[in-house]
C-alpha atoms as a PDB file:
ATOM      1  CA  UNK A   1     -14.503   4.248  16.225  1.00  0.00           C
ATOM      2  CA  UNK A   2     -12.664   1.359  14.997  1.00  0.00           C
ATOM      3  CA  UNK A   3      -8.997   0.671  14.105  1.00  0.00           C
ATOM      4  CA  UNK A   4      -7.744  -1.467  11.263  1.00  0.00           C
ATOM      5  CA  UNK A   5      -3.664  -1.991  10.617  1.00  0.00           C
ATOM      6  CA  UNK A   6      -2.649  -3.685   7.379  1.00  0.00           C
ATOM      7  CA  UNK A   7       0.515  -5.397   7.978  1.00  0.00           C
ATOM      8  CA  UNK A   8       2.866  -5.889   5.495  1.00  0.00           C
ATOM      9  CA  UNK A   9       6.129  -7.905   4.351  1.00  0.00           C
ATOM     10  CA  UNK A  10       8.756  -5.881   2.083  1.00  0.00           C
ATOM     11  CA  UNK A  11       9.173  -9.225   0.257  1.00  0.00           C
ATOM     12  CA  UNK A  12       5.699  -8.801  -1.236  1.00  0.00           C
ATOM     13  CA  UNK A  13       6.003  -5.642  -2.668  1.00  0.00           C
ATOM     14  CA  UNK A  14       7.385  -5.289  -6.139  1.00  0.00           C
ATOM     15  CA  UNK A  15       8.321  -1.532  -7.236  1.00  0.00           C
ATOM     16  CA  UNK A  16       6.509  -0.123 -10.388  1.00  0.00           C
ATOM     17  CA  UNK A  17       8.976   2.149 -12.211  1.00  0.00           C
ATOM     18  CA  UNK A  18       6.684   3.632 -14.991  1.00  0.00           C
ATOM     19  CA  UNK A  19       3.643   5.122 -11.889  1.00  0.00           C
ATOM     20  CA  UNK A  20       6.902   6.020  -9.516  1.00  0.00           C
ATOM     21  CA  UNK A  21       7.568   9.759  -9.427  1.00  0.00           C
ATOM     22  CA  UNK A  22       9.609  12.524  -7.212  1.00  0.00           C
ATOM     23  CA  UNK A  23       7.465  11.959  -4.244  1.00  0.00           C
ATOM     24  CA  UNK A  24       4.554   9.064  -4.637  1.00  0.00           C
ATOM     25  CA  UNK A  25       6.045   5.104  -4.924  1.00  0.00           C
ATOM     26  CA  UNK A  26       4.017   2.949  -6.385  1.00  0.00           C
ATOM     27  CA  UNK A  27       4.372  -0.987  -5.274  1.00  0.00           C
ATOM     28  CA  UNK A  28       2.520  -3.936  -7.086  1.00  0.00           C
ATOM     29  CA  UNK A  29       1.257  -6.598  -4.336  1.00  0.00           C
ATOM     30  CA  UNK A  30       2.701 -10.038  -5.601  1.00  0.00           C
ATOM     31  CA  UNK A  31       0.234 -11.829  -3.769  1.00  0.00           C
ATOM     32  CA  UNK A  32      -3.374 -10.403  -2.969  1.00  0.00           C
ATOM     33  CA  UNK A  33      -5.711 -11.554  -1.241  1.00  0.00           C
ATOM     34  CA  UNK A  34      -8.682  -8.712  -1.208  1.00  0.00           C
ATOM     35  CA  UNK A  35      -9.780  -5.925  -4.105  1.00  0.00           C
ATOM     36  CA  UNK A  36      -6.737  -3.783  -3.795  1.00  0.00           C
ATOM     37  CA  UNK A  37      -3.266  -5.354  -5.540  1.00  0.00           C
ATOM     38  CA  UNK A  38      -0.792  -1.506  -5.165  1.00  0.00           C
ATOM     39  CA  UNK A  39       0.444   0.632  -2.681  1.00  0.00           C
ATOM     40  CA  UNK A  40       1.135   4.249  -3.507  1.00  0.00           C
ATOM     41  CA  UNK A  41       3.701   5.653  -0.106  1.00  0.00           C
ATOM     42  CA  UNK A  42       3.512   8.847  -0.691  1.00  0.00           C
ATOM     43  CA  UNK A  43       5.909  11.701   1.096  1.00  0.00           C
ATOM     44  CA  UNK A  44       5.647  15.384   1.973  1.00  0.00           C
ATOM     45  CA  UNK A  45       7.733  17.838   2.927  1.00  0.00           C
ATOM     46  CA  UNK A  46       5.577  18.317   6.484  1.00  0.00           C
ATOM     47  CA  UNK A  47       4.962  14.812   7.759  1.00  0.00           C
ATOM     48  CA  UNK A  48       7.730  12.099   8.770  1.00  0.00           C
ATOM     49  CA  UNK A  49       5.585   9.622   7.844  1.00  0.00           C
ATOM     50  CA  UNK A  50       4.006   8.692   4.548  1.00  0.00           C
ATOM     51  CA  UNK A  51       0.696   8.482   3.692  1.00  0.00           C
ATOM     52  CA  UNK A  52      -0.400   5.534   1.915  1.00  0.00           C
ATOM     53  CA  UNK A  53      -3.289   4.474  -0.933  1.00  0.00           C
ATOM     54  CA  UNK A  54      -4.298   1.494  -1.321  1.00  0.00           C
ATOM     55  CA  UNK A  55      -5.931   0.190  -5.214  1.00  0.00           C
ATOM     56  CA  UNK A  56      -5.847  -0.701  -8.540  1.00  0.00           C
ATOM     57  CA  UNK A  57      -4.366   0.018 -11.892  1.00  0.00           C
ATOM     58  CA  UNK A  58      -7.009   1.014 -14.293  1.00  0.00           C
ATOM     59  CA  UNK A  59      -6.214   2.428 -17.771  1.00  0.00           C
ATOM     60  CA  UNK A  60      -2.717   2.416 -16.616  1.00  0.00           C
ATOM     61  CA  UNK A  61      -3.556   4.819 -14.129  1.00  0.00           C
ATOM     62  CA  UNK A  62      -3.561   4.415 -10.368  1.00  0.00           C
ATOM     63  CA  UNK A  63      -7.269   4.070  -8.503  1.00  0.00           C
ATOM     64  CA  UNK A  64      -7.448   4.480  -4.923  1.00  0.00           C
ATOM     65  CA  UNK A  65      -9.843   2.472  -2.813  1.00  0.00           C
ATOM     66  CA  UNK A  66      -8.890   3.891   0.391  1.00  0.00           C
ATOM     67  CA  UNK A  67      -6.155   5.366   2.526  1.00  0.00           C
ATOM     68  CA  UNK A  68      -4.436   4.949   5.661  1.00  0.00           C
ATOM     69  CA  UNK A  69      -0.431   6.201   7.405  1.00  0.00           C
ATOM     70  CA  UNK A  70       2.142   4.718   8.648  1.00  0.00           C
ATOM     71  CA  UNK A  71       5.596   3.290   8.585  1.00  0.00           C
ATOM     72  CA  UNK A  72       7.660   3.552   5.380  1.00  0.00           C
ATOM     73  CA  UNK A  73       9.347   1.339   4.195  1.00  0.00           C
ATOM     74  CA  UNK A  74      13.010   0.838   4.533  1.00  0.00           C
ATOM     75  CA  UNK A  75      15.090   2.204   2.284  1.00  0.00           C
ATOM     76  CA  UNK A  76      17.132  -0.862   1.010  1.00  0.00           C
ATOM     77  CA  UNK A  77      14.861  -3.263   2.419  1.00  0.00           C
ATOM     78  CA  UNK A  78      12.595  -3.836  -0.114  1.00  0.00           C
ATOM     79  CA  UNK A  79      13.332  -7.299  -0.699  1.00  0.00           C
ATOM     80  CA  UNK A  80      14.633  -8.360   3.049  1.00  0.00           C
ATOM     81  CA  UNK A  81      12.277 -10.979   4.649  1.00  0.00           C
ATOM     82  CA  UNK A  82      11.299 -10.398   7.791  1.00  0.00           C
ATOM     83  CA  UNK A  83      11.097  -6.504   7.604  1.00  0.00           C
ATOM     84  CA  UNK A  84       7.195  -5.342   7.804  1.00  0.00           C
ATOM     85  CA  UNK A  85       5.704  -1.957   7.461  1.00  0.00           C
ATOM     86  CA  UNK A  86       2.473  -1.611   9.290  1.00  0.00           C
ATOM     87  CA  UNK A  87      -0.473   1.373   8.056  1.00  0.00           C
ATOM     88  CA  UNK A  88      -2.686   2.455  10.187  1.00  0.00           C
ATOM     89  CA  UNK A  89      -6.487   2.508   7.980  1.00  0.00           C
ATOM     90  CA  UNK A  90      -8.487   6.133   7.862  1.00  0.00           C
ATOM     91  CA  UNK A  91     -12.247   5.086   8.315  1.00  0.00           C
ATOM     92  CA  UNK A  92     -11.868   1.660   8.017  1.00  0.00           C
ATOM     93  CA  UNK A  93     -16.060   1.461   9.303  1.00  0.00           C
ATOM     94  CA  UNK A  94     -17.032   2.695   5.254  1.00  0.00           C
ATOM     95  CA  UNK A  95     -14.213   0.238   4.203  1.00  0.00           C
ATOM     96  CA  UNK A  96     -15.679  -2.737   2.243  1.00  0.00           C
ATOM     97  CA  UNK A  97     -12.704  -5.162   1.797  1.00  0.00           C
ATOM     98  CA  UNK A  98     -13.746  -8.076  -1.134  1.00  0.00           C
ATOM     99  CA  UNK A  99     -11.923 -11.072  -1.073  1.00  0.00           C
ATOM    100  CA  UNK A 100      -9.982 -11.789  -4.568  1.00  0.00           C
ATOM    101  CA  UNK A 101     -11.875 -15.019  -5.872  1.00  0.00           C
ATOM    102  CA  UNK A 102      -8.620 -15.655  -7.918  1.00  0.00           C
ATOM    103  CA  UNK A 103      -6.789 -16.594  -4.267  1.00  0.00           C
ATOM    104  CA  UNK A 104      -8.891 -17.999  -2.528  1.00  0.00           C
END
């Protein structure tokens, strides 16, 4: 079995009010590099940590590509450099990870 961590500054997450609800945040990538450009961390009332998808918008709706858990991030620290959240990748062997042709 493998293990894959996606790392990740606060700084390059930018919150998306209008797909935010009670206990999902969504989070637009500024900068992305592969097929996926939002984070939904998404809370429960059983587990400390969130869980976390990782995909598209599509017909204004959120797509997942695949999942993963880990840290959250910081309340308050959204936009503080220097503060990283790191998610820990379920399956990561079926994951297929394309490179974004507009950045490379």
């Amino acid at each position: 079995m493998s293990e894959l961590i996606i790392k990740f500054q606060t700084t390059e997450l930018q919150l998306v009010k209008d797909l935010t609800v009670y206990n999902s945040i969504v989070h637009k990538l500024k900068f992305s590099k592969f097929n996926f450009d939002h984070i939904k961390e998404i809370y429960n009332d059983v587990d400390p940590s969130p869980f976390y998808d990782f995909g598209i918008i599509e017909d204004g709706k959120f797509k997942s590509l695949f999942s993963g858990e880990g840290d959250p991030v910081p309340e308050g620290k959204e936009n503080t450099g220097g503060v990283y959240v790191n998610v820990y990748i379920h399956y990561p062997e079926h994951l297929n990870l394309k490179r974004n042709k507009h950045h490379d």
